[in-house]
PDB file of N, CA and C in Angstrom:
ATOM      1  N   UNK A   1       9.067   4.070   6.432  1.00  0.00           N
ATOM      2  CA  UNK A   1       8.966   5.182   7.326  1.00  0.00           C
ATOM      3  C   UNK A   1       9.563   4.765   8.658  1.00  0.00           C
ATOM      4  N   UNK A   2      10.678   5.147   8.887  1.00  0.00           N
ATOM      5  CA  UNK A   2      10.977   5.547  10.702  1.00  0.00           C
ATOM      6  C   UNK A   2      10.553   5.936  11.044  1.00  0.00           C
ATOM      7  N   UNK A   3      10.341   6.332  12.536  1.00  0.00           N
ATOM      8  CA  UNK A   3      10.096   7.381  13.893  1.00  0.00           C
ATOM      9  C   UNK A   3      11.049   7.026  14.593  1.00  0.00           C
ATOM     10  N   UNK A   4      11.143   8.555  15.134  1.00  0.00           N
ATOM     11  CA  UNK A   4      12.173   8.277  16.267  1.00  0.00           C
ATOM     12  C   UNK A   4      10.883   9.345  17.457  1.00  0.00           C
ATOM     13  N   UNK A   5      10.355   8.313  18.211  1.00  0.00           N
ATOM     14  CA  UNK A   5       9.405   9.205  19.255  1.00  0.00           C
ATOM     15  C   UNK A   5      10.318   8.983  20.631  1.00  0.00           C
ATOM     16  N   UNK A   6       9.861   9.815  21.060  1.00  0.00           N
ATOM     17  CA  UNK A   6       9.700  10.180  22.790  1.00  0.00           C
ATOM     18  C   UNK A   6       8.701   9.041  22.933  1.00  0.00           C
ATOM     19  N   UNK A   7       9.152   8.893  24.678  1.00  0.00           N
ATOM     20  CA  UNK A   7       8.638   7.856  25.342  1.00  0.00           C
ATOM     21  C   UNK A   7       6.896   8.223  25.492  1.00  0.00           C
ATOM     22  N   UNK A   8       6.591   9.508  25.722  1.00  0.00           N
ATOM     23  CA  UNK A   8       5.305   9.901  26.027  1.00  0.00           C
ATOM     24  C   UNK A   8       4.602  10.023  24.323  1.00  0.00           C
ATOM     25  N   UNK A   9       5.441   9.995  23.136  1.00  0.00           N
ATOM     26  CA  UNK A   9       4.445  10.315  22.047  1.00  0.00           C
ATOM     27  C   UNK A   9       4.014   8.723  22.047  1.00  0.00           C
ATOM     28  N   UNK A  10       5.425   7.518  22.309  1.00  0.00           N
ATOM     29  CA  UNK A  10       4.364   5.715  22.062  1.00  0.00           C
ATOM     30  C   UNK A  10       3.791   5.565  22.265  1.00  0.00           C
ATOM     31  N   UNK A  11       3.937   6.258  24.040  1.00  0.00           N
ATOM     32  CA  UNK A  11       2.728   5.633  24.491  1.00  0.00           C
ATOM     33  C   UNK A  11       1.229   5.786  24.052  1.00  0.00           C
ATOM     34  N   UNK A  12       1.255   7.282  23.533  1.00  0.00           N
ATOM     35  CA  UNK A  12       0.328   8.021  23.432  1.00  0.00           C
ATOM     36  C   UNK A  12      -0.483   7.305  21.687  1.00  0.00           C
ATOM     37  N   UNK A  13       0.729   6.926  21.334  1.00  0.00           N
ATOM     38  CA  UNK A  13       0.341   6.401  19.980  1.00  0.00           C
ATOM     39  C   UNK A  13       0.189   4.875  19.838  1.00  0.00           C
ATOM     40  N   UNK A  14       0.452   4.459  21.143  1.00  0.00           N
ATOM     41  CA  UNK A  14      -0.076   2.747  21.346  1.00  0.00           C
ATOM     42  C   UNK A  14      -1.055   2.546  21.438  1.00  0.00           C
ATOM     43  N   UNK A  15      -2.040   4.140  22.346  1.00  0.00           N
ATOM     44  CA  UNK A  15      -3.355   3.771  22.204  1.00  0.00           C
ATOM     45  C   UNK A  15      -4.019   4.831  21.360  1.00  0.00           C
ATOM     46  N   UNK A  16      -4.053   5.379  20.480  1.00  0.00           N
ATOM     47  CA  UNK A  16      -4.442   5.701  19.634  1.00  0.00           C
ATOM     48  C   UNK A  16      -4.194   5.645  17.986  1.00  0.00           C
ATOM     49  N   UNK A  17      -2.924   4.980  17.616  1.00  0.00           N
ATOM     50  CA  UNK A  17      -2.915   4.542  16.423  1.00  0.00           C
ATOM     51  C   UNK A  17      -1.428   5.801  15.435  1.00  0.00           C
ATOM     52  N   UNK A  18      -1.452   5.368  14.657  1.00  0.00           N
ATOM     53  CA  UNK A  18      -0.910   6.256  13.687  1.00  0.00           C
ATOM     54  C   UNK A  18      -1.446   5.912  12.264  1.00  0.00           C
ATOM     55  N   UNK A  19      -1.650   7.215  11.647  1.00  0.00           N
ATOM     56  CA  UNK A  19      -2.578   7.244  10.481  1.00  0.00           C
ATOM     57  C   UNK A  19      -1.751   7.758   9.609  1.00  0.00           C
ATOM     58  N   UNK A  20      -1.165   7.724   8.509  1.00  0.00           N
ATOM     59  CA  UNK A  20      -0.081   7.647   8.026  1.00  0.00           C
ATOM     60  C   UNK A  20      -0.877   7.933   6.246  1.00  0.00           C
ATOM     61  N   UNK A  21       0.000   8.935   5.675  1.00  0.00           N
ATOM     62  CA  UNK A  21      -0.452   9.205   4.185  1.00  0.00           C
ATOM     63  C   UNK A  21       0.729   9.257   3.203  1.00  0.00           C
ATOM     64  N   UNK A  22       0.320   8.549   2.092  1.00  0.00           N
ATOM     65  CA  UNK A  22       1.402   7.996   0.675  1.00  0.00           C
ATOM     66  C   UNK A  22       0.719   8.699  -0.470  1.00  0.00           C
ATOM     67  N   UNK A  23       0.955   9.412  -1.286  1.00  0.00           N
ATOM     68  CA  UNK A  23       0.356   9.836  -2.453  1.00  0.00           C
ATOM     69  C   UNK A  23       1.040   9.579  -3.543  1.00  0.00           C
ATOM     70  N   UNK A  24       0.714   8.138  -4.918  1.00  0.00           N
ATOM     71  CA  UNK A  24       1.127   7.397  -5.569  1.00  0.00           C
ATOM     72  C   UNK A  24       0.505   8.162  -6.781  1.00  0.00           C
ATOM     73  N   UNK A  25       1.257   8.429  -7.984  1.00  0.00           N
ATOM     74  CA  UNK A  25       0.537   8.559  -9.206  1.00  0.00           C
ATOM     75  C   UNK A  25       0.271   7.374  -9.733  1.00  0.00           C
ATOM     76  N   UNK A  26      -0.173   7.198 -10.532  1.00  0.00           N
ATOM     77  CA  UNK A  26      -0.603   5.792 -11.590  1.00  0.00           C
ATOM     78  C   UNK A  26      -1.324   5.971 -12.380  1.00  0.00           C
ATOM     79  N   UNK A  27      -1.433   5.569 -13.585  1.00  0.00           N
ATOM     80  CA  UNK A  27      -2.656   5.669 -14.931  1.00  0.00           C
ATOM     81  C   UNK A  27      -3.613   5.143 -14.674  1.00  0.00           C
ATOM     82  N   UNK A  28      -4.648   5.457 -15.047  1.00  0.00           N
ATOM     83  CA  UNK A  28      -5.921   4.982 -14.749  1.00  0.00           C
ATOM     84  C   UNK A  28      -5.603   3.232 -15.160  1.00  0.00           C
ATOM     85  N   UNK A  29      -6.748   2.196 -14.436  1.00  0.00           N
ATOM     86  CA  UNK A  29      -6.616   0.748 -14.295  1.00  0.00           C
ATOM     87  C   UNK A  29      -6.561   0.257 -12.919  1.00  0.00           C
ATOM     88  N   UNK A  30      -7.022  -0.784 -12.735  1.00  0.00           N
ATOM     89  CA  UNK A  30      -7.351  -1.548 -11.924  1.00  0.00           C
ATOM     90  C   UNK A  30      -5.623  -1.808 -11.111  1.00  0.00           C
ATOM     91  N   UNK A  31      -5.677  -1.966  -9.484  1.00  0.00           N
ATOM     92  CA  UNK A  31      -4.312  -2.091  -9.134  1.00  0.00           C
ATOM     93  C   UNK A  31      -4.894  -3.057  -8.276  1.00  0.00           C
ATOM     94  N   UNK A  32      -3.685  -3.480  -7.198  1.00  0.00           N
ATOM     95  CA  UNK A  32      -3.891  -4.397  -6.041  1.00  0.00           C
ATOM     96  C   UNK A  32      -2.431  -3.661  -5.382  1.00  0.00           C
ATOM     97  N   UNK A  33      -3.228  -3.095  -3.951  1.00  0.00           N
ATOM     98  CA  UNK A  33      -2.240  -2.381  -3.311  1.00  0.00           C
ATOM     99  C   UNK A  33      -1.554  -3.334  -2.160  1.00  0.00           C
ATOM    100  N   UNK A  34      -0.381  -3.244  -1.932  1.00  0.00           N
ATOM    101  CA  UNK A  34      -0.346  -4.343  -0.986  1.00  0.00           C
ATOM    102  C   UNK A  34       0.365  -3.293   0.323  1.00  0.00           C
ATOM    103  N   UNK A  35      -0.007  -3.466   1.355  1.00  0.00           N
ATOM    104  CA  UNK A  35       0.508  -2.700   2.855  1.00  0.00           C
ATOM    105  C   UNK A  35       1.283  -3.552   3.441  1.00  0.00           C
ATOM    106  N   UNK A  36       2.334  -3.061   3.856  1.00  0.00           N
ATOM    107  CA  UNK A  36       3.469  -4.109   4.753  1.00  0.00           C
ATOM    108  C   UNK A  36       4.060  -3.695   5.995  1.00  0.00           C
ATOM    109  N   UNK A  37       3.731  -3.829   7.307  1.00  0.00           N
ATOM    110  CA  UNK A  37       4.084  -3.364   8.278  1.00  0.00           C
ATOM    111  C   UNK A  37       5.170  -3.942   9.268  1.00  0.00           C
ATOM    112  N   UNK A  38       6.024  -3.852   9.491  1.00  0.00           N
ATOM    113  CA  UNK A  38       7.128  -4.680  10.125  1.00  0.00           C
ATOM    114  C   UNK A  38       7.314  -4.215  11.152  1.00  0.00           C
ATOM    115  N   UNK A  39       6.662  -4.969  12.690  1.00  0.00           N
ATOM    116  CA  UNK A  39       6.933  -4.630  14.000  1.00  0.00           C
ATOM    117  C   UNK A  39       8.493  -4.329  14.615  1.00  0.00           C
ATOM    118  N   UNK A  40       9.373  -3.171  14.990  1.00  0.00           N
ATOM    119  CA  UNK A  40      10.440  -2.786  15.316  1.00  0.00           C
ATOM    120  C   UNK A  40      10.708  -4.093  16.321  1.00  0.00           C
ATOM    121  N   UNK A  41      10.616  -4.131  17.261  1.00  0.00           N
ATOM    122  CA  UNK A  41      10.973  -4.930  18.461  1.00  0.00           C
ATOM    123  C   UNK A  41      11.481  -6.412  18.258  1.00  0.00           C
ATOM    124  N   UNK A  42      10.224  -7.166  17.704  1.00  0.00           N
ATOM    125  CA  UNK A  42      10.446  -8.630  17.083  1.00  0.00           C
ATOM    126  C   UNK A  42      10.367  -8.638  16.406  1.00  0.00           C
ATOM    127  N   UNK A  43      10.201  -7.806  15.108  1.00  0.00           N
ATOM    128  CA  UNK A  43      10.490  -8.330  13.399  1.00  0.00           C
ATOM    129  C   UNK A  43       8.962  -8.879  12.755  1.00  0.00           C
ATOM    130  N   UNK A  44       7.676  -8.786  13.845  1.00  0.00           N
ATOM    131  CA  UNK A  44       6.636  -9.502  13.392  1.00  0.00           C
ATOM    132  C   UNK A  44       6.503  -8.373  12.036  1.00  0.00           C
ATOM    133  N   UNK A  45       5.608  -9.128  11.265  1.00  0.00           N
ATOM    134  CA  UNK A  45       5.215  -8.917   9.917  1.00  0.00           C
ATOM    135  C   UNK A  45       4.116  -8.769   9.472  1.00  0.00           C
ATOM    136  N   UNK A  46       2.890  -7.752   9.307  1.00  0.00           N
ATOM    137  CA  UNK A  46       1.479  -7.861   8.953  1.00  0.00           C
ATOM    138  C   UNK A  46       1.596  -7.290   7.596  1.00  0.00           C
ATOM    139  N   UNK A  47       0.387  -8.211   6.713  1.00  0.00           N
ATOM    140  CA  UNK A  47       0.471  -7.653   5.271  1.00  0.00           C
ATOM    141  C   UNK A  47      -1.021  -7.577   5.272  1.00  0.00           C
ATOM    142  N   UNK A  48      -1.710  -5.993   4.168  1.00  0.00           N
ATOM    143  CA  UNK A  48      -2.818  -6.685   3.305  1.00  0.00           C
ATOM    144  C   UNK A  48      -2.892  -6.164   2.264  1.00  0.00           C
ATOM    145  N   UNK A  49      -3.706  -6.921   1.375  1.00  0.00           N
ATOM    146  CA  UNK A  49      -3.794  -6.511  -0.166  1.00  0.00           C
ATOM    147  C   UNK A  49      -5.118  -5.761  -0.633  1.00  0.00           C
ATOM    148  N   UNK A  50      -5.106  -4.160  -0.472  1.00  0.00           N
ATOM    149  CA  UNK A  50      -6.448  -4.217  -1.222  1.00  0.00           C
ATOM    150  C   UNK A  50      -6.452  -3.805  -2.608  1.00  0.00           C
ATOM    151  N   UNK A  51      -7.392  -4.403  -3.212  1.00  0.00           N
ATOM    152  CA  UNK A  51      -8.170  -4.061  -4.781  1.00  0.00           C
ATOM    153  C   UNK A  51      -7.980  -2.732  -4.662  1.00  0.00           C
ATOM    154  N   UNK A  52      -7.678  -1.780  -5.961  1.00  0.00           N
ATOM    155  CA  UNK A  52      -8.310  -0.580  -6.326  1.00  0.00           C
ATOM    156  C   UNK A  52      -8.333  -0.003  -7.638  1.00  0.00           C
ATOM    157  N   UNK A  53      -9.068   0.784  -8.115  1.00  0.00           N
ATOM    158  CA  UNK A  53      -9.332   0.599  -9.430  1.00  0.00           C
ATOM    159  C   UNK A  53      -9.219   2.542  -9.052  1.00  0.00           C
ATOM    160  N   UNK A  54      -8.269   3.081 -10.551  1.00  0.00           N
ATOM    161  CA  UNK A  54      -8.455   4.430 -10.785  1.00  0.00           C
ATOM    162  C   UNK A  54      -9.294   4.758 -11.981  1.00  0.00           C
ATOM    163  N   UNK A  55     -10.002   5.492 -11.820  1.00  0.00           N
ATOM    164  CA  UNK A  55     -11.041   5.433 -12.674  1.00  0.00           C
ATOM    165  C   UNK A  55      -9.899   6.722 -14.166  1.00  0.00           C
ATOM    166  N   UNK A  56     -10.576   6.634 -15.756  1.00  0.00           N
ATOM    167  CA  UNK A  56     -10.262   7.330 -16.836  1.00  0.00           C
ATOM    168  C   UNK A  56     -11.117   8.911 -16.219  1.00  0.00           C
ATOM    169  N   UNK A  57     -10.018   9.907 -16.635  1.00  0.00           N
ATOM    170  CA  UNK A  57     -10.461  11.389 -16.253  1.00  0.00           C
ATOM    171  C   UNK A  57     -12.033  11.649 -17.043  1.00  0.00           C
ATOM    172  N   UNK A  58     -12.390  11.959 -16.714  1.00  0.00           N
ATOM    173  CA  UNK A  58     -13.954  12.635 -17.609  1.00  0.00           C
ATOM    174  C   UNK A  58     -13.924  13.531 -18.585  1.00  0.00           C
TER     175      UNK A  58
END
């Protein structure tokens, strides 16, 4: 995902965050999601991995 913001939406979103939505199909089973965020400016790099399990339809 890019953005291209205005100077007043960064700021505005430096201190409040961005909340951001992905909607993945997959078959039911156990996954390990991994998140990867790559800071624009210096290239820093944050990762995490969470567990998740989709449960069989009822």
């Amino acid at each position: 995902m890019e953005l291209a913001l205005t100077d007043a939406t960064f700021a505005r979103l430096a201190v409040t965050g961005l909340n951001a939505r992905l909607t993945l199909e997959a078959p039911p089973g156990a996954y390990r999601l991994r998140e990867v965020i790559q800071e624009a400016v210096d290239g820093r790099i944050a990762t995490t991995l969470q567990p998740l399990e989709i449960p069989a339809p009822r």
